[in-house]
Protein backbone atom coordinates (compact mmCIF):
# COMPACT_ATOMS: atom_id res chain seq x y z
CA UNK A 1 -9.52 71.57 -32.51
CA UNK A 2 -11.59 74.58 -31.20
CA UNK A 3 -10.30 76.08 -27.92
CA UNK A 4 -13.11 75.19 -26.27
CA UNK A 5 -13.58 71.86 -27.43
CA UNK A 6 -9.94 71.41 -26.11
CA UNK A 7 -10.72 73.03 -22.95
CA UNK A 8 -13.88 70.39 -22.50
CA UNK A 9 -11.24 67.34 -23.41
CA UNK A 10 -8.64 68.64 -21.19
CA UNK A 11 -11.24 69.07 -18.19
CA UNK A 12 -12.49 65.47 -19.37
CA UNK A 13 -9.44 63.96 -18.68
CA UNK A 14 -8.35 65.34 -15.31
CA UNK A 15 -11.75 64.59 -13.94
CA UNK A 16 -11.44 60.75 -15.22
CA UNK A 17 -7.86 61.09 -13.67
CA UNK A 18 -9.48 62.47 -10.13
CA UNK A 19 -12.00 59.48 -10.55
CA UNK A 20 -9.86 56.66 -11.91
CA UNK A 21 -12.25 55.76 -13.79
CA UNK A 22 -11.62 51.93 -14.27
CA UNK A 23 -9.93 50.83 -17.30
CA UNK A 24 -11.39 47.75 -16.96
CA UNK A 25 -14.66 49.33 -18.32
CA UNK A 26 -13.58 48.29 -21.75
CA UNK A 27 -15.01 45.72 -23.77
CA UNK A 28 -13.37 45.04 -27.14
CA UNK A 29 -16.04 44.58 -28.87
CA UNK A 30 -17.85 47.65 -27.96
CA UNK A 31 -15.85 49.83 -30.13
CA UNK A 32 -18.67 52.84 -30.53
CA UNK A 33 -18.16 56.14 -30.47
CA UNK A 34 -21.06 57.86 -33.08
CA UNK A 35 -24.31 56.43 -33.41
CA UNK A 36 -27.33 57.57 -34.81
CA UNK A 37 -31.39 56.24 -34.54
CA UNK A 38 -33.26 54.51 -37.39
CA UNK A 39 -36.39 55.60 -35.70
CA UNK A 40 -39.93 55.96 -36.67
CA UNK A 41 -39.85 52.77 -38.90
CA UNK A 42 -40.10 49.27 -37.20
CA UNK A 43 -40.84 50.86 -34.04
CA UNK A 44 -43.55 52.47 -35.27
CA UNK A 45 -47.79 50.49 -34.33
CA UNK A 46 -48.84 47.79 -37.07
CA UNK A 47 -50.30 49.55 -40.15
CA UNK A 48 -49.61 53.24 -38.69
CA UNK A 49 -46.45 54.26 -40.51
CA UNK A 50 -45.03 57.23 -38.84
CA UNK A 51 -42.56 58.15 -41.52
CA UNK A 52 -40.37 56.62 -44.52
CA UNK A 53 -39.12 52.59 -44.05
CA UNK A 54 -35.78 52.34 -43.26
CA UNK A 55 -34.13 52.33 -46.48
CA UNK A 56 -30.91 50.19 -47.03
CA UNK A 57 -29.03 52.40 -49.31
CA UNK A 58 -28.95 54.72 -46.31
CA UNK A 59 -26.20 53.05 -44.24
CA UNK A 60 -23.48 53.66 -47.06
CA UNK A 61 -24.32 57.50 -46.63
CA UNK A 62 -24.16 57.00 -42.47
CA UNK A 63 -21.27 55.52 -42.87
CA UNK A 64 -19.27 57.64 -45.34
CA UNK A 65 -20.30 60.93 -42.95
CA UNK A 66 -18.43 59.63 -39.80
CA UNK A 67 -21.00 57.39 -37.72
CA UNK A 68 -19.87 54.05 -37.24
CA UNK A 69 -23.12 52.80 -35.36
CA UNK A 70 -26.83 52.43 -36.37
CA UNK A 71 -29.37 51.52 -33.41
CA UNK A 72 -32.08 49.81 -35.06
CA UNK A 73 -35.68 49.86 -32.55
CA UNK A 74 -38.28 47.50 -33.58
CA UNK A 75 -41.84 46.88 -31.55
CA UNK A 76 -41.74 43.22 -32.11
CA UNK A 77 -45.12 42.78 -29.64
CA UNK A 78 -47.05 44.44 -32.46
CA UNK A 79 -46.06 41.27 -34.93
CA UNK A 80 -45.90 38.53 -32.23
CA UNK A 81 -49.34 36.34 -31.46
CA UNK A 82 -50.79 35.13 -28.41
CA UNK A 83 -48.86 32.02 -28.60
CA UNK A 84 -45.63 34.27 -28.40
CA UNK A 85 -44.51 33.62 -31.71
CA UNK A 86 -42.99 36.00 -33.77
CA UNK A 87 -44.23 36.38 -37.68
CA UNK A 88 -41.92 34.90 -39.90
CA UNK A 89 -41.76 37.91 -42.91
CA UNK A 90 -41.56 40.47 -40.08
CA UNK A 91 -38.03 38.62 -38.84
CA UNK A 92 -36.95 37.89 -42.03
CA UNK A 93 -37.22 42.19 -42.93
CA UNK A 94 -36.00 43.17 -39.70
CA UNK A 95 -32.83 40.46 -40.41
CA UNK A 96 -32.58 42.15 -44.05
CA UNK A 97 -32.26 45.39 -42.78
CA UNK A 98 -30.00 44.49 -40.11
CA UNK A 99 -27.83 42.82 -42.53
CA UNK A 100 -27.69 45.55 -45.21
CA UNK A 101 -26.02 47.70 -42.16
CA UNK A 102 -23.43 45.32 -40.99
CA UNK A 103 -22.25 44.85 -44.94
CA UNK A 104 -21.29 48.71 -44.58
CA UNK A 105 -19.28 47.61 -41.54
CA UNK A 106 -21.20 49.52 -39.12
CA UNK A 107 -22.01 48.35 -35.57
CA UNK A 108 -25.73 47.21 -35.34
CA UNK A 109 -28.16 48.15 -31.62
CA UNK A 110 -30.89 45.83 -32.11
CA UNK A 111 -33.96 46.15 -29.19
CA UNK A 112 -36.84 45.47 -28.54
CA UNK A 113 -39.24 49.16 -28.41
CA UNK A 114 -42.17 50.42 -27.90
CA UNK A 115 -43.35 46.91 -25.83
CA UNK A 116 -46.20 48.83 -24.08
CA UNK A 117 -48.02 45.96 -22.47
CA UNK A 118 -44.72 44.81 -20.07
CA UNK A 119 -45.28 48.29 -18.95
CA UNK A 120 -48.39 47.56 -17.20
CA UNK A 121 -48.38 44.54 -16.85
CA UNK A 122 -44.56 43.15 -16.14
CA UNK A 123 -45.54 39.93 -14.98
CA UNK A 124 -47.31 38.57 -18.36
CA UNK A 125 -45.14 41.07 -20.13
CA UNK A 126 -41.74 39.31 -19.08
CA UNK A 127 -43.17 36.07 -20.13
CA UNK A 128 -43.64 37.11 -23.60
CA UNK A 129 -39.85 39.33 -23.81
CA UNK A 130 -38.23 36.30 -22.90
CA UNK A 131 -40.27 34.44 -25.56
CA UNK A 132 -39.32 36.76 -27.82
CA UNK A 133 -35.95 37.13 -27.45
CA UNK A 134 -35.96 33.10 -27.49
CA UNK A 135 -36.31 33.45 -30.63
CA UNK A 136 -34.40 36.79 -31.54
CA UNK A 137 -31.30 35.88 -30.06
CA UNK A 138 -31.02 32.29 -32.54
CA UNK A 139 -31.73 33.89 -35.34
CA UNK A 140 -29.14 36.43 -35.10
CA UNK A 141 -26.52 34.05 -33.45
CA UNK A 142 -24.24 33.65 -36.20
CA UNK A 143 -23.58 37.49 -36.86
CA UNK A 144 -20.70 39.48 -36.08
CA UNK A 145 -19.46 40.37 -32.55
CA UNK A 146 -21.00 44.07 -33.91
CA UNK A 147 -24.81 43.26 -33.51
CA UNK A 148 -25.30 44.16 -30.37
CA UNK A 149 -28.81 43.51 -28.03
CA UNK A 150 -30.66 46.00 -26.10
CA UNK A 151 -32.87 43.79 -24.03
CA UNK A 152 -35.90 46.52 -23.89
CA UNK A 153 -35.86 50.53 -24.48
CA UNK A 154 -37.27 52.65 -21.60
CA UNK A 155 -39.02 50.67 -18.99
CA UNK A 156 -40.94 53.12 -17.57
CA UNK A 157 -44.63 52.62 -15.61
CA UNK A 158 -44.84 49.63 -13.51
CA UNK A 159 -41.87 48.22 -15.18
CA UNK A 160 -39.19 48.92 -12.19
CA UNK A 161 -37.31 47.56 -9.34
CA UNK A 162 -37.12 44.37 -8.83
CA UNK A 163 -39.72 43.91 -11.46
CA UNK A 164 -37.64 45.25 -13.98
CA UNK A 165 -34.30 43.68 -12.94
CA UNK A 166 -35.88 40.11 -13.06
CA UNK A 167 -37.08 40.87 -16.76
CA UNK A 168 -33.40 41.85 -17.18
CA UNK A 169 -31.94 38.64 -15.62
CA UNK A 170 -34.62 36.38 -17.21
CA UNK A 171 -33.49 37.87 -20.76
CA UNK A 172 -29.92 37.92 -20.63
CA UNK A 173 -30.04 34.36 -19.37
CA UNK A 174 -32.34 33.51 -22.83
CA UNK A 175 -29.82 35.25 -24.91
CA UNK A 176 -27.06 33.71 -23.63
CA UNK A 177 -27.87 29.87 -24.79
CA UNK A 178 -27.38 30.96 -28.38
CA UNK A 179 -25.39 34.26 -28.10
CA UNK A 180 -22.61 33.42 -25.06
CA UNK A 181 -20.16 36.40 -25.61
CA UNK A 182 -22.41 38.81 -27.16
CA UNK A 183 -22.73 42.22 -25.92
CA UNK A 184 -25.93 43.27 -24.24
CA UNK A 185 -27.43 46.51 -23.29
CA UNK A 186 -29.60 47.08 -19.74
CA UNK A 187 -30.63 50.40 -19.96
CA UNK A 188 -32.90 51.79 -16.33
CA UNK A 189 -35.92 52.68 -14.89
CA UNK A 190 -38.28 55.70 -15.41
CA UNK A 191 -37.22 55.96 -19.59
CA UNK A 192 -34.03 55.52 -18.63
CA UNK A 193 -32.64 58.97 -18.07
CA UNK A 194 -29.55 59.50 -16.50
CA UNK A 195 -31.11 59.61 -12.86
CA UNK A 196 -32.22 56.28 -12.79
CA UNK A 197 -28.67 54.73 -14.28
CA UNK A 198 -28.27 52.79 -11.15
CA UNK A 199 -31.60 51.00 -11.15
CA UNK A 200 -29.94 48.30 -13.32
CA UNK A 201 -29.56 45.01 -12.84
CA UNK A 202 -25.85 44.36 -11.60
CA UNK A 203 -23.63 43.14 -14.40
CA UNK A 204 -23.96 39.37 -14.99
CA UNK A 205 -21.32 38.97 -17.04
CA UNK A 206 -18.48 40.41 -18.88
CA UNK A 207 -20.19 41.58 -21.87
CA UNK A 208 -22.68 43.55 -20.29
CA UNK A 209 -23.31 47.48 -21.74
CA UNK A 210 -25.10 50.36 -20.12
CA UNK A 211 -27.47 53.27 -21.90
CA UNK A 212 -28.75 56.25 -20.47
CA UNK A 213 -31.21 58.86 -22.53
CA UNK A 214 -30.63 62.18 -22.75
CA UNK A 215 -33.45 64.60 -22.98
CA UNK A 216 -32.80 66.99 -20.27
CA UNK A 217 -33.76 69.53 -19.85
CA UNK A 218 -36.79 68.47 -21.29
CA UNK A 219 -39.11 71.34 -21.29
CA UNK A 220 -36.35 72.48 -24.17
CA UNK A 221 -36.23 69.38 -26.09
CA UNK A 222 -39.91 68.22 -26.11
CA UNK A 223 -41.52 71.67 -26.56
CA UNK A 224 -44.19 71.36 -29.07
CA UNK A 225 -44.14 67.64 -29.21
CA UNK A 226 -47.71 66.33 -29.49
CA UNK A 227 -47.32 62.63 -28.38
CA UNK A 228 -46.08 64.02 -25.38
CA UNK A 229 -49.55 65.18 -24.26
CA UNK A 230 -50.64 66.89 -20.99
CA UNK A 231 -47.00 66.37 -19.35
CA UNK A 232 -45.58 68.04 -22.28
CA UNK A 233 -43.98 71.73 -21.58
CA UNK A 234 -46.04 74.07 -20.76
CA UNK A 235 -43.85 77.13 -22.44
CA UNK A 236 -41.45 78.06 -24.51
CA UNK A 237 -37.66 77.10 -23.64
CA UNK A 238 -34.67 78.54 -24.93
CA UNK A 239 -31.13 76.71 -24.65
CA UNK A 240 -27.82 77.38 -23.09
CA UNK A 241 -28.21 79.14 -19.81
CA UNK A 242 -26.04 78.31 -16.67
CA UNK A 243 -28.14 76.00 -15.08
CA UNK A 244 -28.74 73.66 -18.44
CA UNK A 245 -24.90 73.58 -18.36
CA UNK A 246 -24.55 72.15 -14.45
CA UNK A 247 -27.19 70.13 -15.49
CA UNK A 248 -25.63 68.75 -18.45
CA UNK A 249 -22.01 68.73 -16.56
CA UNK A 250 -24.01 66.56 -13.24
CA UNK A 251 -25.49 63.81 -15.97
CA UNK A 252 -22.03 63.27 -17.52
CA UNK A 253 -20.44 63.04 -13.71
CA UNK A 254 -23.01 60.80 -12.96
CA UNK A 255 -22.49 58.39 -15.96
CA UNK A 256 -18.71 58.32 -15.24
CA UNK A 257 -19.38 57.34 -11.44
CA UNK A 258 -21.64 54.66 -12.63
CA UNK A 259 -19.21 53.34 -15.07
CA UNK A 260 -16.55 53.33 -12.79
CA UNK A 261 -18.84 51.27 -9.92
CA UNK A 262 -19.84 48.76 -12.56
CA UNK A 263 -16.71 48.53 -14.71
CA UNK A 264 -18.84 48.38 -17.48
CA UNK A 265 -19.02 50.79 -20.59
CA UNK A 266 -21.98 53.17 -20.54
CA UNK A 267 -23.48 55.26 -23.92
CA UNK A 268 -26.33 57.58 -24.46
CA UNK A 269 -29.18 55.72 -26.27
CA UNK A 270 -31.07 58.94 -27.22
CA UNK A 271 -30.76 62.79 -27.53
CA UNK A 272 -31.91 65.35 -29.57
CA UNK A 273 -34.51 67.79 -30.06
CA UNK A 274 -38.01 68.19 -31.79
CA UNK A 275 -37.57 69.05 -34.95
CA UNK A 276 -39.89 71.91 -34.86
CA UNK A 277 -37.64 74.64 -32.12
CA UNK A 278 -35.45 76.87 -33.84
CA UNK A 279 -33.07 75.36 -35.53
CA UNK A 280 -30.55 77.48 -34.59
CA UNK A 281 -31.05 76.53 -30.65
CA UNK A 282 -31.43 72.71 -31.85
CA UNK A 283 -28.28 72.52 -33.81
CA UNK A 284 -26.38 74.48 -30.64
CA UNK A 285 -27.80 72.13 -27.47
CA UNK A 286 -26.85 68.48 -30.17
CA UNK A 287 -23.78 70.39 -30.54
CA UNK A 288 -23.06 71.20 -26.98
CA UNK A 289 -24.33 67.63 -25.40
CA UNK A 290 -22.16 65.94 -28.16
CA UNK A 291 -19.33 67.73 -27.08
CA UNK A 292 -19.56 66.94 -22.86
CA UNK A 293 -20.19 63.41 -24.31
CA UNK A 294 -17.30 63.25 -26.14
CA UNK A 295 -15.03 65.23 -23.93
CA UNK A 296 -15.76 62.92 -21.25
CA UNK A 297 -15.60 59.33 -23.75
CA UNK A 298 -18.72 59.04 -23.38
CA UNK A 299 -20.37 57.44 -26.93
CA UNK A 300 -23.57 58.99 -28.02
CA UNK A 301 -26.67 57.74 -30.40
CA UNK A 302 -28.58 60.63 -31.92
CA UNK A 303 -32.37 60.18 -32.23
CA UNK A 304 -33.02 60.21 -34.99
CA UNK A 305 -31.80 59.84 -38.78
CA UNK A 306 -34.78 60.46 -40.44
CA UNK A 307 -38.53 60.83 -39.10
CA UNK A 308 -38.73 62.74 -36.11
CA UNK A 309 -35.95 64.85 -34.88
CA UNK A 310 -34.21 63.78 -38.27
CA UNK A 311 -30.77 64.36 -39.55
CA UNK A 312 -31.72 63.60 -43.17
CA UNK A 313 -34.54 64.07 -45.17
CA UNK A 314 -34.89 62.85 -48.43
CA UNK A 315 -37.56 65.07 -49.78
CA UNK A 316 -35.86 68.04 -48.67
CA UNK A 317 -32.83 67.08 -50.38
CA UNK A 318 -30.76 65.09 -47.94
CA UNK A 319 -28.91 66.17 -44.65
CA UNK A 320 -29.48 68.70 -42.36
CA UNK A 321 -26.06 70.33 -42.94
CA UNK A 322 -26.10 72.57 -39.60
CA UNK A 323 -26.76 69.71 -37.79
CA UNK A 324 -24.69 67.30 -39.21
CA UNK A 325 -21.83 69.61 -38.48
CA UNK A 326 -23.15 69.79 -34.93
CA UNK A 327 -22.04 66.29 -34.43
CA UNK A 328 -19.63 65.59 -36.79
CA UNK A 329 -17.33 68.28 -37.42
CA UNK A 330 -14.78 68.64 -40.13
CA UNK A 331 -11.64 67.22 -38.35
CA UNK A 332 -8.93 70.18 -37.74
CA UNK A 333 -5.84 68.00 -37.90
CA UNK A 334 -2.76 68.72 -35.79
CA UNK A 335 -0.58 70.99 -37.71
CA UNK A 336 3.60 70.86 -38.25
CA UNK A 337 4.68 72.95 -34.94
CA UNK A 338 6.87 73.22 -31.65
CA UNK A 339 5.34 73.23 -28.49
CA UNK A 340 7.45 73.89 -25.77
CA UNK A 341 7.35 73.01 -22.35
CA UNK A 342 6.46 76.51 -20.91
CA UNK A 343 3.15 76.47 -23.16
CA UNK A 344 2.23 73.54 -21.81
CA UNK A 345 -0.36 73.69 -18.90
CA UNK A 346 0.57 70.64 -16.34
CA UNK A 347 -2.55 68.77 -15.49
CA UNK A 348 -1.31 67.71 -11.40
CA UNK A 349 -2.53 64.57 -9.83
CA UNK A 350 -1.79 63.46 -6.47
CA UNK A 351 0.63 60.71 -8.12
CA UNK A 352 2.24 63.15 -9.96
CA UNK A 353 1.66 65.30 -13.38
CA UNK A 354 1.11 64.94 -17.08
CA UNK A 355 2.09 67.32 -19.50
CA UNK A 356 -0.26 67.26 -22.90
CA UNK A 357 1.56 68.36 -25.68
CA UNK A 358 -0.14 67.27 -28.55
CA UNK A 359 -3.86 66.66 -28.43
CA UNK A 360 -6.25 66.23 -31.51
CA UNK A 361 -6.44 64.02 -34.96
CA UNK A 362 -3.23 63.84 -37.49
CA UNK A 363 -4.20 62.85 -40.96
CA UNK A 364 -3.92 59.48 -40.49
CA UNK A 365 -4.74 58.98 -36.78
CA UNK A 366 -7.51 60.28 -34.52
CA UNK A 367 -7.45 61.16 -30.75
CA UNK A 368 -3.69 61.24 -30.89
CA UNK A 369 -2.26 62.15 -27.53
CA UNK A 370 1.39 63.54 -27.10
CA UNK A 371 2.46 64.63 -23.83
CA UNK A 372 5.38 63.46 -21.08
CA UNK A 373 4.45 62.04 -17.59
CA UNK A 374 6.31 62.57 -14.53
CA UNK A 375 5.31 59.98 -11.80
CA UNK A 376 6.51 60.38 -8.20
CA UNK A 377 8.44 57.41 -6.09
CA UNK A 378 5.79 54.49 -5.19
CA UNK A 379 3.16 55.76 -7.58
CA UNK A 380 1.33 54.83 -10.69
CA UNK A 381 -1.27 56.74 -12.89
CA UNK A 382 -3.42 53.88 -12.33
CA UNK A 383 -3.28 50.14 -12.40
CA UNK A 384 -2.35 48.23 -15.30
CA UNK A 385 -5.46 48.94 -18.53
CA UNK A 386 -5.86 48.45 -21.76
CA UNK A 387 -7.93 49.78 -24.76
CA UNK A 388 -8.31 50.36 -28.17
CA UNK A 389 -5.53 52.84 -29.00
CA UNK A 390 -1.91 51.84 -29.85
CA UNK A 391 0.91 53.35 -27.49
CA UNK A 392 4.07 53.94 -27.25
CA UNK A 393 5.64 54.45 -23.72
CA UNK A 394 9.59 55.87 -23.44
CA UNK A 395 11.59 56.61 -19.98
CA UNK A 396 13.49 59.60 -20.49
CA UNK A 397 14.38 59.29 -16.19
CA UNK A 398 14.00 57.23 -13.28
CA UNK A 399 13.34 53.52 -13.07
CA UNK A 400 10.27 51.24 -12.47
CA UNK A 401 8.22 48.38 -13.33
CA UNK A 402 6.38 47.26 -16.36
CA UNK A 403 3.63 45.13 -15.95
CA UNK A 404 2.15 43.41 -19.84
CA UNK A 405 -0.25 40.92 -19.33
CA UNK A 406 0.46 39.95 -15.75
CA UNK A 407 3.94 39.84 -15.62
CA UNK A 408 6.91 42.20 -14.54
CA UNK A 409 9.68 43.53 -15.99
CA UNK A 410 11.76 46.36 -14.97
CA UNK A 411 11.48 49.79 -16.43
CA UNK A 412 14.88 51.61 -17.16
CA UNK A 413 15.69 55.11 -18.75
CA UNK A 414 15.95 54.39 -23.08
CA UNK A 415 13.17 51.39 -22.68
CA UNK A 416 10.25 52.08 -25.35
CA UNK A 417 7.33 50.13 -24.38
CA UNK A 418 4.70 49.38 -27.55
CA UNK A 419 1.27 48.24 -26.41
CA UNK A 420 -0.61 46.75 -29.12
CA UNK A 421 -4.77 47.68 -28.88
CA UNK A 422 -6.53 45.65 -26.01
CA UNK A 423 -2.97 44.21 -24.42
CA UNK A 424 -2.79 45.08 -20.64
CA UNK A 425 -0.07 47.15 -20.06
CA UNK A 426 0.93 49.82 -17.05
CA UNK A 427 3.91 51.64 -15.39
CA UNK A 428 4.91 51.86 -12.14
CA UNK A 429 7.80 53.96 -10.23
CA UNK A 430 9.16 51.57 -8.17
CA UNK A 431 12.78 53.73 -7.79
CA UNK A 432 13.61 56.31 -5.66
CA UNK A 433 13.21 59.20 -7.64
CA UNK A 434 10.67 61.10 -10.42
CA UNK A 435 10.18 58.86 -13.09
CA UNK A 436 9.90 60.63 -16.47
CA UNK A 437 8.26 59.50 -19.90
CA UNK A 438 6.75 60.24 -22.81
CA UNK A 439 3.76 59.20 -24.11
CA UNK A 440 2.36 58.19 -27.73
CA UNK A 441 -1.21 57.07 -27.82
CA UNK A 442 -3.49 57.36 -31.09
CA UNK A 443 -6.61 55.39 -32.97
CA UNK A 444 -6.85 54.84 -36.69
CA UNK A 445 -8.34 57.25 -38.53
């Protein structure tokens, strides 16, 4: 791990520590972390092709480099008639496509994009999204918990407030006949940027997911960009200079707040940069943004993988190699060492401190976490959580309370606690003095 990718993790964690950000945030089935965009394909106006069809044979390669998510947008409006029905052929490619990713076991965002007339005219508009996802959701019912819906990308215009939120409600509630536990995405206001997070519709139900898009700042990122028209930047930008960093630095604070008031997971949708700025400056802001994103466990979805802003181009003989390193870098696996306490810089927290030893990827594990926690009398790190990682919990000193799945049991120096992924588990100090233990957390590979 690069020192100051550790530095960005380490600051990560003690501001979700500061926060305590809920743990409760977690849905099981929302196991993204790297995503990228299909864009420019089904998104794209009837009979105007703005770039190469989404070819299947792609998601092997997506796969294989590290992503383990493909959001898929599609302007369904364009191929539905005025009785609200959706073509046939046009579902039947869309489910083709949607099936060729989930056989490469990748998670699937499927939306509904580019729906320009709910935009002005919300009222008819929301008539016809429900209608349409009447008769998405059905036809997609029987998939895997990793198809995912994104109810609508961007409202923007007179798509907001209470206008929006009702579209919201009146779509989830469609869905849900057909798809009761699948996981759907609300995503705000104004293109959904990061400002407007909270215009949402308040979750109504467990297995609701939040998206923000990240374009700021986006004088930088949209420089040059001809759909963007009149509001498009005026000038040239460059990247990196102290006040794109605060800004970058107040989104992800922002997010995390959200996601802590909602107890809901939240992910960036979009980010990137037109491909036609310096490379150089490109490949350093994706690298930079993925890197707060991460640092703070936030997941991210790159637009796009080919097209606009692309990742890969075929005709130019495949991947963008800088930028693919940008977002996923080789892994630098921990390495056979002995730390010892006095390198160790204690992260301190008003119920105590942690002490991160070992923080990184192994060779057979990733985000493995190492370090020995030292909890004061009457305190916890935070209530009993769970999540996708194994762990192993010792007590070196002190005694306290475990708490797995609702019950108690007390916690005495020499227990080893295993938590198996997505069992609630927590620690308490419940004695009179420090209690001490180590901790052993890690994903697969």
């Amino acid at each position: 791990m690069r020192k100051r990718a550790a530095t960005l993790l380490l600051s990560a964690m003690t501001f979700a520590s500061a926060c305590t950000v809920s743990q409760a945030a977690e849905i099981e089935a929302f196991d993204m972390q790297r995503c990228v965009n299909m864009g420019n394909s089904f998104d794209a106006p009837r009979d105007e092709p703005w770039g190469k069809p989404i070819n299947p044979e792609h998601f092997a390669l997506i796969k294989a480099k590290g992503f383990d998510t493909v959001r898929i947008p599609v302007r369904w409006s364009d191929y539905t008639g005025d009785d609200n029905r959706i073509e046939a052929d046009f579902m039947a490619k869309v489910a083709a496509i949607v099936d060729a990713a989930l056989a490469e076991n990748l998670n699937v965002i499927l939306n509904v994009h580019h729906f320009e007339d709910i935009m002005v005219n919300p009222k008819d508009g929301t008539t016809k999204l429900v209608a349409m996802w009447e008769q998405i959701a059905p036809i997609f019912a029987n998939r895997s918990d990793s198809l995912w819906f994104e109810i609508i990308n961007e409202p923007n215009n007179k798509l907001k407030g209470e206008l929006m939120r009702k579209a919201q409600a009146l779509s989830v509630r469609s869905i849900r006949k057909s798809n009761p536990n699948r996981i759907i995405i609300l995503g705000g206001e104004d293109w959904s940027g990061i400002r407007t997070l909270e215009t949402n519709l308040v979750p109504p139900d467990a297995n609701i997911v939040y998206t923000y898009h990240y374009y700021d700042p986006f004088d930088f990122t949209h420089q040059k960009a001809p759909w963007v028209g009149k509001d498009g930047p005026k000038k040239t930008k460059s990247w990196g200079s102290e006040q794109d960093y605060d800004e970058l630095k107040r989104s992800i604070k922002t997010a995390l707040n959200f996601e802590k008031g909602v107890e809901r997971p939240v992910f960036v949708g979009e980010f990137g940069a037109y491909e036609i700025i310096d490379n150089t400056e490109r490949v350093q802001y994706v690298r930079d943004t993925r890197e707060a994103f991460e640092a703070a466990q936030i997941p991210w979805c790159l637009w796009s993988f080919a097209n606009t802003f692309a990742l890969y181009d075929e005709d130019k003989g495949g991947w963008d190699e800088d930028m693919l390193a940008a977002l996923v870098p080789d892994r630098e696996v921990l390495k056979t060492q002995v730390i010892s306490k006095s390198d160790v810089t204690p992260d301190v927290q008003p119920w105590g401190q942690f002490l991160p030893y070992y923080v990184g990827d192994t060779n057979f594990t990733s985000g493995a976490l190492t370090g020995v926690a030292e909890i004061k009398p009457g305190q916890e790190i935070h209530p009993p959580h769970k999540h996708i990682e194994e762990e192993y919990l010792m007590v070196l000193e002190g005694n306290g309370t475990w708490t797995i799945e609702g019950k108690d049991f007390p916690a005495k120096t020499g227990d080893i606690l295993y938590a198996a992924p997505w069992v609630s588990h927590g620690i308490k100090n419940t004695g009179a003095k420090t209690l001490k233990f180590v901790v052993f957390k890690y994903n697969k590979s």
